[in-house]
Protein backbone atom coordinates (compact mmCIF):
# COMPACT_ATOMS: atom_id res chain seq x y z
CA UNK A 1 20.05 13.15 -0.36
CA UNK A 2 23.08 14.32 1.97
CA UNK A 3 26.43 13.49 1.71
CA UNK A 4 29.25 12.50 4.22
CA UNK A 5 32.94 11.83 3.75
CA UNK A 6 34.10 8.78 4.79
CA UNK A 7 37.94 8.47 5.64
CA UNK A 8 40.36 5.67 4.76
CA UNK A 9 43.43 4.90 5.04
CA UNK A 10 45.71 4.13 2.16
CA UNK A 11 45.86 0.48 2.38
CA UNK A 12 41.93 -0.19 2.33
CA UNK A 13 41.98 2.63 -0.29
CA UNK A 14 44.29 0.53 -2.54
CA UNK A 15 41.84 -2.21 -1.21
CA UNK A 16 39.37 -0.53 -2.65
CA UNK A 17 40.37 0.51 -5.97
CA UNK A 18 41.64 -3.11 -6.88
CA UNK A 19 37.60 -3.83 -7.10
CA UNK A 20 35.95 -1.33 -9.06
CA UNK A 21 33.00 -2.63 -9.79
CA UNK A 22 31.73 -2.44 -6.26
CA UNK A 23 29.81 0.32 -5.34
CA UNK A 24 31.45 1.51 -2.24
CA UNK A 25 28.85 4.43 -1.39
CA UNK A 26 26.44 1.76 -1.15
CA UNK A 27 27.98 -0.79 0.53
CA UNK A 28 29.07 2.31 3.02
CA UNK A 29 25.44 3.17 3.48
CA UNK A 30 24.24 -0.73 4.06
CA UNK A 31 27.18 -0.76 7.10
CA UNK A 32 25.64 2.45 8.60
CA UNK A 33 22.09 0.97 7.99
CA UNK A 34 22.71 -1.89 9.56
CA UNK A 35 24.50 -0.24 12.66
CA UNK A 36 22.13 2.03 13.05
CA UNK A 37 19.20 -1.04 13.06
CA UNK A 38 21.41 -2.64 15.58
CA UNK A 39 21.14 -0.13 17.63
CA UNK A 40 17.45 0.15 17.76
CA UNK A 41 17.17 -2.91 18.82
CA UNK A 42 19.33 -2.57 21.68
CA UNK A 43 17.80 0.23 22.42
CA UNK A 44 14.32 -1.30 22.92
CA UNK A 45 15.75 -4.32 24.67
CA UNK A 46 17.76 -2.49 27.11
CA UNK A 47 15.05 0.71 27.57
CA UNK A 48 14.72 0.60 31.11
CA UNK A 49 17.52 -1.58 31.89
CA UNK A 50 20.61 -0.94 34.08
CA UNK A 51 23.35 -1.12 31.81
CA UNK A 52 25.34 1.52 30.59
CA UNK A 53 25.49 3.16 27.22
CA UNK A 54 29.08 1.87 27.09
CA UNK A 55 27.43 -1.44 27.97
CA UNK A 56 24.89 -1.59 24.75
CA UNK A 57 27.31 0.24 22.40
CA UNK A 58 29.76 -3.10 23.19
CA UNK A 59 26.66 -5.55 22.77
CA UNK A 60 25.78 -3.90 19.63
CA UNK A 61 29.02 -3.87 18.00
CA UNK A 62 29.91 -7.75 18.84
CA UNK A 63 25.94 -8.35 17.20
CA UNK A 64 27.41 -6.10 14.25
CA UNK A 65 30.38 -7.99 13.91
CA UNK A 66 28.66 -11.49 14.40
CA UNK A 67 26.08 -10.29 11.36
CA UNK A 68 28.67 -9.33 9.08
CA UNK A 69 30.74 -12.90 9.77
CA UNK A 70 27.87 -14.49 8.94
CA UNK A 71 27.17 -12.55 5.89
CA UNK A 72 31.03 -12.75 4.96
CA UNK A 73 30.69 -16.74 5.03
CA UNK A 74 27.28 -16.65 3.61
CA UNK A 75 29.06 -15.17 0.51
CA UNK A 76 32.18 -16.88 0.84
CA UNK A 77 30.12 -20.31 0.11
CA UNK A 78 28.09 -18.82 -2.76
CA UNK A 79 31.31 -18.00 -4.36
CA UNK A 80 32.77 -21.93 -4.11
């Protein structure tokens, strides 16, 4: 499997380290997953379509962001 280097800086790094037992490669890799899914879908929805790259790269980072709010609270409430 390749590799890539992800860079931090030292605040989420401290961030980071104060929880251990998270697996940070993974949750790293479910993030790009699920960008990279987002982006399929906008691609299909928008093939053909008259908006801009600039256009669908701002639609699928506000779906991105809405997802991982909603996964954030999901959590959140399983932890109460």
């Amino acid at each position: 499997m390749p590799s890539i280097t992800v860079n931090v800086d030292d605040d989420l790094k401290d961030q980071m380290e104060r929880h251990p037992e998270i697996n940070w490669s993974e949750v790293t890799r479910q993030a790009i997953q699920e960008k990279i899914e987002a982006l399929e879908v906008m691609d299909e929805l928008t093939s053909g379509s008259e908006l801009t790259e600039s256009d669908v790269a701002d639609i699928a980072d506000k779906s991105t962001r809405a997802r991982a709010s909603a996964s954030k609270r999901s959590r959140s409430s399983l932890n109460e």
